[in-house]
PDB file of N, CA and C in Angstrom:
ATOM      1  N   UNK A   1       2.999  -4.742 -53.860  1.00  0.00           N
ATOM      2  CA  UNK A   1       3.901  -5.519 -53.031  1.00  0.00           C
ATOM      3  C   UNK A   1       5.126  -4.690 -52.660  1.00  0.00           C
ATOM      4  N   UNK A   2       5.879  -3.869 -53.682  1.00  0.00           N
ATOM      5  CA  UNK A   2       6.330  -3.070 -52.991  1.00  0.00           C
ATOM      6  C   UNK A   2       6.708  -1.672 -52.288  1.00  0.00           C
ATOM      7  N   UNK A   3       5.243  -1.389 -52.493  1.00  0.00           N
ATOM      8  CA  UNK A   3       4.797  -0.492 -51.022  1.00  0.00           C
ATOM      9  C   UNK A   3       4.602  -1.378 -50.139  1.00  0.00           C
ATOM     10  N   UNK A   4       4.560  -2.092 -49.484  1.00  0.00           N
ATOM     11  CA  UNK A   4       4.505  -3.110 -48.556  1.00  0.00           C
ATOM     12  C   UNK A   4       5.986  -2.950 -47.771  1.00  0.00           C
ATOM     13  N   UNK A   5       7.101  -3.380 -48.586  1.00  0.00           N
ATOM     14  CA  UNK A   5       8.079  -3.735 -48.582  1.00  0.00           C
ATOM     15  C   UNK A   5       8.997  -2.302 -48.093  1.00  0.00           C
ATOM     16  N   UNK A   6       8.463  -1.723 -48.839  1.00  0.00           N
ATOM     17  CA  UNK A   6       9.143  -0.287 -48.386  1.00  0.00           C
ATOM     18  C   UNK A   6       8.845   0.457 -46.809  1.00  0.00           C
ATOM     19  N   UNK A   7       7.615  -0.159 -46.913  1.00  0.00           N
ATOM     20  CA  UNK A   7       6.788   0.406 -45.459  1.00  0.00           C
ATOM     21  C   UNK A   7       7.335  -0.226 -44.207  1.00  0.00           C
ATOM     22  N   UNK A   8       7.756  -1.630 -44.562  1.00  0.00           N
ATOM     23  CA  UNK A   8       8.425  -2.326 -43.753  1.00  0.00           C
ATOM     24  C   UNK A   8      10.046  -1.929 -43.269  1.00  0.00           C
ATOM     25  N   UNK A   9      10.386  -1.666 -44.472  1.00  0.00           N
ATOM     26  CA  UNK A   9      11.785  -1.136 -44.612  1.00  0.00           C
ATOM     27  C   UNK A   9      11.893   0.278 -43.443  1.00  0.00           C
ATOM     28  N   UNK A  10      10.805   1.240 -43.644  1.00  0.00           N
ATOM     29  CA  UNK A  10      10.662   2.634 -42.992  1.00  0.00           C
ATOM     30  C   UNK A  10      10.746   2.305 -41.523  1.00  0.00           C
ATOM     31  N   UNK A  11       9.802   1.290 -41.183  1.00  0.00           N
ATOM     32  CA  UNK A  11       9.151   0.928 -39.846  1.00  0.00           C
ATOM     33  C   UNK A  11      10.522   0.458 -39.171  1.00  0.00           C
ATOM     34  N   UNK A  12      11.473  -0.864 -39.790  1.00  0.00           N
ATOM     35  CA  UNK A  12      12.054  -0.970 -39.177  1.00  0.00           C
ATOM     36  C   UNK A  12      13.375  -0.107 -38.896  1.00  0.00           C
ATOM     37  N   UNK A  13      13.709   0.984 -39.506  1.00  0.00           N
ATOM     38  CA  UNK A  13      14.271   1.985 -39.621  1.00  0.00           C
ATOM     39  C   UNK A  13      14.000   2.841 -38.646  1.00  0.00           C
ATOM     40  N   UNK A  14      12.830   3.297 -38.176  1.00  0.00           N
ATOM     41  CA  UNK A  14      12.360   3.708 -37.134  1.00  0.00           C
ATOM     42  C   UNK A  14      12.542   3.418 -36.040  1.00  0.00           C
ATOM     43  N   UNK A  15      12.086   1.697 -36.134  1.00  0.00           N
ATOM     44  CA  UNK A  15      12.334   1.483 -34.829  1.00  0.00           C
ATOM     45  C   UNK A  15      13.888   1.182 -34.524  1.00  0.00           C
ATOM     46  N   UNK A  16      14.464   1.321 -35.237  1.00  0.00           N
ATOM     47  CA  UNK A  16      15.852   0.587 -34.494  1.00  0.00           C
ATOM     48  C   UNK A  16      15.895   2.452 -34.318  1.00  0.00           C
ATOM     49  N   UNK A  17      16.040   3.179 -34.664  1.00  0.00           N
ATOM     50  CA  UNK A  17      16.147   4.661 -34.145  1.00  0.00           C
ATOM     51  C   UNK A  17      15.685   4.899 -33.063  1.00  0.00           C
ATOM     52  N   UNK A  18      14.213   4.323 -32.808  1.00  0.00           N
ATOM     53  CA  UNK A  18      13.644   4.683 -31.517  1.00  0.00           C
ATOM     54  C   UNK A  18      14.521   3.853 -30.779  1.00  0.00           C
ATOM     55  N   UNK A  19      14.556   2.849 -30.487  1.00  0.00           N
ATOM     56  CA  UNK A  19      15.608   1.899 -29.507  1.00  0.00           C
ATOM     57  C   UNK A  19      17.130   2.550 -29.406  1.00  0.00           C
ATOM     58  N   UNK A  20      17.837   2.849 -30.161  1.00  0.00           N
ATOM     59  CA  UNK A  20      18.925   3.705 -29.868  1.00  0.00           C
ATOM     60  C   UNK A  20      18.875   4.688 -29.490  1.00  0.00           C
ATOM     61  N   UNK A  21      17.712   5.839 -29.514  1.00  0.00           N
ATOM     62  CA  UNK A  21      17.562   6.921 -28.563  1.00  0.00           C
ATOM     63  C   UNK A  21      17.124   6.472 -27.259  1.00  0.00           C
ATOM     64  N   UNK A  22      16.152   5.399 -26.826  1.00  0.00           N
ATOM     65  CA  UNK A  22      16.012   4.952 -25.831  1.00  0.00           C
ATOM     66  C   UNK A  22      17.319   4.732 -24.734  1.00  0.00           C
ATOM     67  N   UNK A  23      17.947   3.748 -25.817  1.00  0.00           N
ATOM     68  CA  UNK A  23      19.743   3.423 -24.974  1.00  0.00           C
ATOM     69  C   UNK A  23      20.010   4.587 -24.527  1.00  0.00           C
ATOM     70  N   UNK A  24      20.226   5.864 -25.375  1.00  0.00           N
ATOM     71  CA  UNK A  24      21.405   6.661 -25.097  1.00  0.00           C
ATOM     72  C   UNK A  24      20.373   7.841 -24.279  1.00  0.00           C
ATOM     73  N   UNK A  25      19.274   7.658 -23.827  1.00  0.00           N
ATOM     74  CA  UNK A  25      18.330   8.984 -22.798  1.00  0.00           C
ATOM     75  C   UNK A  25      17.784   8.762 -22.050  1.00  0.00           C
ATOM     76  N   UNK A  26      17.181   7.125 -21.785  1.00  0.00           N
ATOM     77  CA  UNK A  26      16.823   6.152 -20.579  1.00  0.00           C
ATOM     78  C   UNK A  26      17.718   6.234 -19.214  1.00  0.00           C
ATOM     79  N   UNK A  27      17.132   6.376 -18.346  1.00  0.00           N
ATOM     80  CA  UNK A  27      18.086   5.936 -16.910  1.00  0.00           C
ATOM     81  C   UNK A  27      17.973   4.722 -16.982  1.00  0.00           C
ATOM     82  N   UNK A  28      18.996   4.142 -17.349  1.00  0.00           N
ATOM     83  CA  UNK A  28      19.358   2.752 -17.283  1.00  0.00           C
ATOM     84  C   UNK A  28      20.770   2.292 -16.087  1.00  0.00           C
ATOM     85  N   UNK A  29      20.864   3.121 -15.475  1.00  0.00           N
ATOM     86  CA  UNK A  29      21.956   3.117 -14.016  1.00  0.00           C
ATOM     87  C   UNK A  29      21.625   2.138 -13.298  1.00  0.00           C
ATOM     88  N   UNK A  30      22.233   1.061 -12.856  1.00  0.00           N
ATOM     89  CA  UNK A  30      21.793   0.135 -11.908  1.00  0.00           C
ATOM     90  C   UNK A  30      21.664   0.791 -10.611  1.00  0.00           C
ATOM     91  N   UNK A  31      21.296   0.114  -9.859  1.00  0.00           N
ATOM     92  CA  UNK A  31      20.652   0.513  -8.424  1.00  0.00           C
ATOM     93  C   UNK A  31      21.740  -0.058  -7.441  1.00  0.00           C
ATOM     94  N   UNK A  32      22.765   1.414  -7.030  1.00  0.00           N
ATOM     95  CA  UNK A  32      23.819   0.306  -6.356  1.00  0.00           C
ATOM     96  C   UNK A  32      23.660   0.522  -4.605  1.00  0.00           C
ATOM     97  N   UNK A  33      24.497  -0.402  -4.129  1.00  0.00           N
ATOM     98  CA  UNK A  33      24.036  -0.622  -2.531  1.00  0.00           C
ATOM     99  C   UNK A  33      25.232  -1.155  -2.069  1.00  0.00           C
ATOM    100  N   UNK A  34      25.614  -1.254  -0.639  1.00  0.00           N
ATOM    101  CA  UNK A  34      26.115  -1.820  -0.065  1.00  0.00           C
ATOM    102  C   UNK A  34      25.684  -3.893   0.675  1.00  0.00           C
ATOM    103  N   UNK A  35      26.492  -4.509  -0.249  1.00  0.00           N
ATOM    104  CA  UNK A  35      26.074  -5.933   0.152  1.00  0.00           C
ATOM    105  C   UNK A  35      27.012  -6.577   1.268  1.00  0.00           C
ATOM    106  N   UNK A  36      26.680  -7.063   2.360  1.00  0.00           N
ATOM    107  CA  UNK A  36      27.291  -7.407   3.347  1.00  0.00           C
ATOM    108  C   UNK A  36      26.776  -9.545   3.425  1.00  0.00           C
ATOM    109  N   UNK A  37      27.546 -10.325   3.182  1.00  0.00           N
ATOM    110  CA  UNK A  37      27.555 -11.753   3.472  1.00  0.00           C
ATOM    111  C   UNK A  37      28.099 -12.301   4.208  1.00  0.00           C
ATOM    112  N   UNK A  38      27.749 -13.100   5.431  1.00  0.00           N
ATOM    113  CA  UNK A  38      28.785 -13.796   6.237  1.00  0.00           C
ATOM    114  C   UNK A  38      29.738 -14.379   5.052  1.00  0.00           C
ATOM    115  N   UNK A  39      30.743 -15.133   5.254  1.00  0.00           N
ATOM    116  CA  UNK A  39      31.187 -16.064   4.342  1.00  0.00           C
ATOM    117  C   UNK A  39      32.241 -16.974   5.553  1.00  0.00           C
ATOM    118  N   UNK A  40      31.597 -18.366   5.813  1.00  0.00           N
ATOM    119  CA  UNK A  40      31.894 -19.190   6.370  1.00  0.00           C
ATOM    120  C   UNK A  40      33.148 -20.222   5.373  1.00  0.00           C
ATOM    121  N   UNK A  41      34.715 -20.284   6.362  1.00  0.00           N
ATOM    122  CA  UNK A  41      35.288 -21.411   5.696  1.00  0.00           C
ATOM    123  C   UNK A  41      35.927 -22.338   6.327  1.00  0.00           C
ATOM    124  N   UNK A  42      35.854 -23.461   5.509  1.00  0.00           N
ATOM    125  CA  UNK A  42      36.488 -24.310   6.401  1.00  0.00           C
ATOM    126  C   UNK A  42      38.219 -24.460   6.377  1.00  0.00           C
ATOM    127  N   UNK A  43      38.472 -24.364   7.828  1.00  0.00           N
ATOM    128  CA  UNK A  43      40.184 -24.062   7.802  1.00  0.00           C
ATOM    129  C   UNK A  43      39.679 -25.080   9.039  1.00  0.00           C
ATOM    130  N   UNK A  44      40.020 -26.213   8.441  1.00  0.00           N
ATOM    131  CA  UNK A  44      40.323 -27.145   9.825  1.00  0.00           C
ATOM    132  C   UNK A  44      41.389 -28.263   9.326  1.00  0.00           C
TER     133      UNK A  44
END
């Protein structure tokens, strides 16, 4: 049981490592653009 426990322990150790190298080497840049909206008001 606990080799089990330990294995679990490793794995999730891993993965939170893999996910923080992901964050910090991923292009994660949004996709930017120019947005143009009428914008109708009422001034009466």
């Amino acid at each position: 049981m606990g080799r089990i426990i330990k294995a679990l322990v490793v794995l999730v150790i891993f993965g939170f490592i893999a996910l923080t190298g992901y964050a910090y080497l991923a292009d994660l840049a949004p996709n930017q653009g120019e947005v143009k909206k009428p914008v109708v008001l009422n001034a009466d």
